[in-house]
Protein backbone atom coordinates (compact mmCIF):
# COMPACT_ATOMS: atom_id res chain seq x y z
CA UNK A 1 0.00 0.00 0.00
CA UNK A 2 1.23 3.58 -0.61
CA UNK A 3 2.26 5.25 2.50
CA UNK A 4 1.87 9.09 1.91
CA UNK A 5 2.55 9.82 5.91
CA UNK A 6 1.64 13.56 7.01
CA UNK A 7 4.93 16.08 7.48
CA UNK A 8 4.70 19.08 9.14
CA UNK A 9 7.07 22.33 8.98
CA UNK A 10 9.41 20.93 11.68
CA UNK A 11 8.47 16.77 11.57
CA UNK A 12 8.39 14.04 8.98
CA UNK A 13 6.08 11.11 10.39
CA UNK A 14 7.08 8.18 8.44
CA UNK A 15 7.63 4.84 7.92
CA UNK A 16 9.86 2.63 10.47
CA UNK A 17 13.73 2.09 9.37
CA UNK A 18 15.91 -0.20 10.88
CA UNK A 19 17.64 2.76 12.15
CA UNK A 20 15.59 4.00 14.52
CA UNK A 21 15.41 0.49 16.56
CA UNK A 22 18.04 1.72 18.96
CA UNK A 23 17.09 5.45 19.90
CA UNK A 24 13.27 4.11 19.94
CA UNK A 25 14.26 1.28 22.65
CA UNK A 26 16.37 4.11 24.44
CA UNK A 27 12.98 6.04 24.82
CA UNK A 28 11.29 2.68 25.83
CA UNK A 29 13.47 1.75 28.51
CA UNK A 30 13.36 5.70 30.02
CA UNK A 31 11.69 5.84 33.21
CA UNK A 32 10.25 9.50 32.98
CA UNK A 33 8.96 8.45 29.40
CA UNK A 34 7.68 5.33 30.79
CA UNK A 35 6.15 6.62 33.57
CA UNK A 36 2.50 5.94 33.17
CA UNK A 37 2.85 2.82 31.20
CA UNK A 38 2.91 -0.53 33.20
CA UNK A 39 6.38 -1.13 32.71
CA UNK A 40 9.78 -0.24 30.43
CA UNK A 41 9.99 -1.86 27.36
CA UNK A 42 12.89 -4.27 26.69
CA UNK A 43 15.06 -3.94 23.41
CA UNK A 44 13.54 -7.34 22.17
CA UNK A 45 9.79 -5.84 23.45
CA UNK A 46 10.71 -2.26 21.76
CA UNK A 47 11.60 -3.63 18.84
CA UNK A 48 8.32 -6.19 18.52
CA UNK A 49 6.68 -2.94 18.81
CA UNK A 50 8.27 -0.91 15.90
CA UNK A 51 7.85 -4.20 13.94
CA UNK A 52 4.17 -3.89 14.83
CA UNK A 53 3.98 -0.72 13.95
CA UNK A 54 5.86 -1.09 10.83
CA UNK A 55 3.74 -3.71 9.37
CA UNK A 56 0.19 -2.02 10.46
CA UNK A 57 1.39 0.61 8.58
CA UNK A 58 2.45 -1.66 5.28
CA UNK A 59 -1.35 -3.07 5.71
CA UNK A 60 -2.95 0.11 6.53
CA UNK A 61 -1.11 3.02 4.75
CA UNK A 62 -0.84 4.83 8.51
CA UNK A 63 -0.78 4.15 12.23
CA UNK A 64 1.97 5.00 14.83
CA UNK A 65 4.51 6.69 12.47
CA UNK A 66 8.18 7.28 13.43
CA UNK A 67 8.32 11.00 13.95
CA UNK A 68 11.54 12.66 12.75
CA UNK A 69 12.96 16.55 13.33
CA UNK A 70 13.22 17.38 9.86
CA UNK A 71 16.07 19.63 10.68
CA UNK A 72 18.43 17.52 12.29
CA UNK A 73 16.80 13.88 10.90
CA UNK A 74 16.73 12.16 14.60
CA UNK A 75 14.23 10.29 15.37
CA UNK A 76 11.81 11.59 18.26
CA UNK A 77 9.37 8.83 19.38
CA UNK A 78 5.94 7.77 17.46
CA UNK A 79 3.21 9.40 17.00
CA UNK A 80 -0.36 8.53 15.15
CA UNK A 81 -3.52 6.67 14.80
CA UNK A 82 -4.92 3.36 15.84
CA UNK A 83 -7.44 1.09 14.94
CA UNK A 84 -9.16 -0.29 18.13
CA UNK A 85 -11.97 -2.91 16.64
CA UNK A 86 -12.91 -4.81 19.91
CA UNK A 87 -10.61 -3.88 23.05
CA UNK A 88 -12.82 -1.47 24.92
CA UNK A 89 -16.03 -1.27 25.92
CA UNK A 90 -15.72 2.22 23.04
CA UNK A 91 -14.70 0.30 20.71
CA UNK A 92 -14.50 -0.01 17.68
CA UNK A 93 -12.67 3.20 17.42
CA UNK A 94 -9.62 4.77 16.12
CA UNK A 95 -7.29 6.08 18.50
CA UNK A 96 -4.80 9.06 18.36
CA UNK A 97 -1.23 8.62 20.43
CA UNK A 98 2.18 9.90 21.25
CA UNK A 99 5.42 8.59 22.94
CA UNK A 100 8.58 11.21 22.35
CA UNK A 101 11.96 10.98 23.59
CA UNK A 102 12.36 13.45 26.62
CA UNK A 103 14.72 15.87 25.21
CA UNK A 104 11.79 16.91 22.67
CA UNK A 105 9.11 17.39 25.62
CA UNK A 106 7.72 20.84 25.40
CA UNK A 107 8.56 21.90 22.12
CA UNK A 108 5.30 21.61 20.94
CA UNK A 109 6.03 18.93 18.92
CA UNK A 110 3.94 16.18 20.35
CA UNK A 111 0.96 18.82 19.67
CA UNK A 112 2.08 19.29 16.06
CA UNK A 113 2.37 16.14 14.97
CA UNK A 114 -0.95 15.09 16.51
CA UNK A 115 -2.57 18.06 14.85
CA UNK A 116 -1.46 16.62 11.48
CA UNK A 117 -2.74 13.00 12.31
CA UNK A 118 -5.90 14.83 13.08
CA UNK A 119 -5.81 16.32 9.49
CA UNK A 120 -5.32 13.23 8.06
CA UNK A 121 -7.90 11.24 9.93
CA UNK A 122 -10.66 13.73 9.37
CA UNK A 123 -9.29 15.15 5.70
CA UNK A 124 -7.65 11.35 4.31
CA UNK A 125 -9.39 9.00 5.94
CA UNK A 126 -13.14 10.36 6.26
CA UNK A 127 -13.07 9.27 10.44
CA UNK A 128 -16.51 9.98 11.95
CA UNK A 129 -14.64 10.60 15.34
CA UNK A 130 -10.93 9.86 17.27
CA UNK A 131 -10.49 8.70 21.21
CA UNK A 132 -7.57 9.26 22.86
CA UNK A 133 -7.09 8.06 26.51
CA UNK A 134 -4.51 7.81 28.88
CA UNK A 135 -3.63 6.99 32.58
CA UNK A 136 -5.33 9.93 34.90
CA UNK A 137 -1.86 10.10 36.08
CA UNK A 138 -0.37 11.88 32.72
CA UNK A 139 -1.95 15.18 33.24
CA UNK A 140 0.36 16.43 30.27
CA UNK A 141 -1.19 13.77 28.03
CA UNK A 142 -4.88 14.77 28.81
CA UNK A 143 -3.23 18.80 28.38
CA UNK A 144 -2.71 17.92 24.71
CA UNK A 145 -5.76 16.16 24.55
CA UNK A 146 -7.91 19.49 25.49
CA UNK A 147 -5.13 21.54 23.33
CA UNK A 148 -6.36 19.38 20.31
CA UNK A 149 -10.02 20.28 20.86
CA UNK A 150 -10.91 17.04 22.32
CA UNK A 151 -13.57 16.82 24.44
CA UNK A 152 -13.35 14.66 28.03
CA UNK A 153 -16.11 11.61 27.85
CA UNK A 154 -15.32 10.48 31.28
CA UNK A 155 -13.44 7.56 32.79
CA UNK A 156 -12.76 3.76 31.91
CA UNK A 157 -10.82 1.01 33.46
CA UNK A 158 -8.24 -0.14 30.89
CA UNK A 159 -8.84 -3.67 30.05
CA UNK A 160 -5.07 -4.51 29.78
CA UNK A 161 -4.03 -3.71 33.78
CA UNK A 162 -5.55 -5.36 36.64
CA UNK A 163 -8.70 -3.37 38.71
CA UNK A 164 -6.26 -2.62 41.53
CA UNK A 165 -3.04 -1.50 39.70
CA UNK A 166 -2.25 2.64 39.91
CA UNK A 167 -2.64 3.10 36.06
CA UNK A 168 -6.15 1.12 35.52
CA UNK A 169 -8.23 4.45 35.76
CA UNK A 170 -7.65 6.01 32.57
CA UNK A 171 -9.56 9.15 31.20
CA UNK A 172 -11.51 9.29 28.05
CA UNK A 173 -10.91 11.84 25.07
CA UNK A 174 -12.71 12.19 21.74
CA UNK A 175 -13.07 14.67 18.94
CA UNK A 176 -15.74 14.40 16.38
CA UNK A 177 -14.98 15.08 12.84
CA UNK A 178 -18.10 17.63 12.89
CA UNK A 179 -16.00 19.70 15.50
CA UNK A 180 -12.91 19.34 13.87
CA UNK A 181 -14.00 20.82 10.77
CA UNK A 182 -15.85 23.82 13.11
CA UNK A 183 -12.71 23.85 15.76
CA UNK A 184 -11.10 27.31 15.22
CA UNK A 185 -7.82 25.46 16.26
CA UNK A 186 -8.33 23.37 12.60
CA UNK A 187 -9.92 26.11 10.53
CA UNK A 188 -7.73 28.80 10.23
């Protein structure tokens, strides 16, 4: 399948090279990056999940792209889109998500890329509507979430983590592709 990935002035989101194995497991295995996921990721468990990546992408023509600073051509972490057919009690739905490295936290590049897989779900790929959710522990995660327009649906226990473990509660995003088109963030 063609893979026409969206760029933005500073990023390229693209398809996975075997180059970017190493500095994507160095993100993986950072404990601040980490932080609310259930665990780091090995280099054999980071790598499964570029593969992953990589080959939803072949299928697909998107999903979690590699994310590259155009200007100096390091990668940055993933960022993208997600289909979600049966996994939560929302589902099916297509979510949007970011990991970056931390040296490229608060740059705004986490919010520009996303704003671009926005553009391309609602513009390339006709979505009715995109979730994103995290742990109600990453309060910068749900801050990009309301930065993109979203709008909070409420609260969910992720089916992946056991009832009783600190990152079960999770919080609930969504933007509709009606608002999008209407969001002054989108239509200037």
């Amino acid at each position: 399948m063609t893979i026409s990935a969206p760029e933005t002035e500073r990023l390229r989101l693209r398809q996975w090279r075997p180059e970017d194995l190493a500095p994507f497991a160095a993100l993986n295995s950072d404990p601040e990056v980490m932080g609310c996921f259930p665990a780091l990721l090995s280099r054999e468990e980071s790598d499964a999940l570029a593969e992953r990546c990589h080959a939803l992408i072949d299928l697909n023509g998107w999903g979690f792209w590699a994310v590259e600073e155009k200007a100096s051509g390091t990668l940055i972490g993933m960022v993208g889109l997600h289909h979600q057919p049966d996994r939560f009690s929302f589902s099916p739905c297509t979510e949007i998500g970011w990991r970056l490295a931390k040296p490229f936290w608060h740059k705004g590049f986490a919010c520009e890329a996303a704003t671009a897989c926005l553009a391309y779900a609602f513009e390339v790929l006709a979505l009715d509507e995109v979730v994103s959710f995290t742990s109600i522990h990453n309060l910068p995660s749900e801050a990009l979430m309301q930065r993109l327009g979203m709008t909070r649906q409420g609260h969910f226990l992720h089916p992946g983590l056991p009832a009783d473990h600190r990152l079960a509660t999770h919080v609930l995003y969504s933007l509709s592709r009606q608002r999008y088109l209407t969001h002054p963030r989108f239509t200037q």
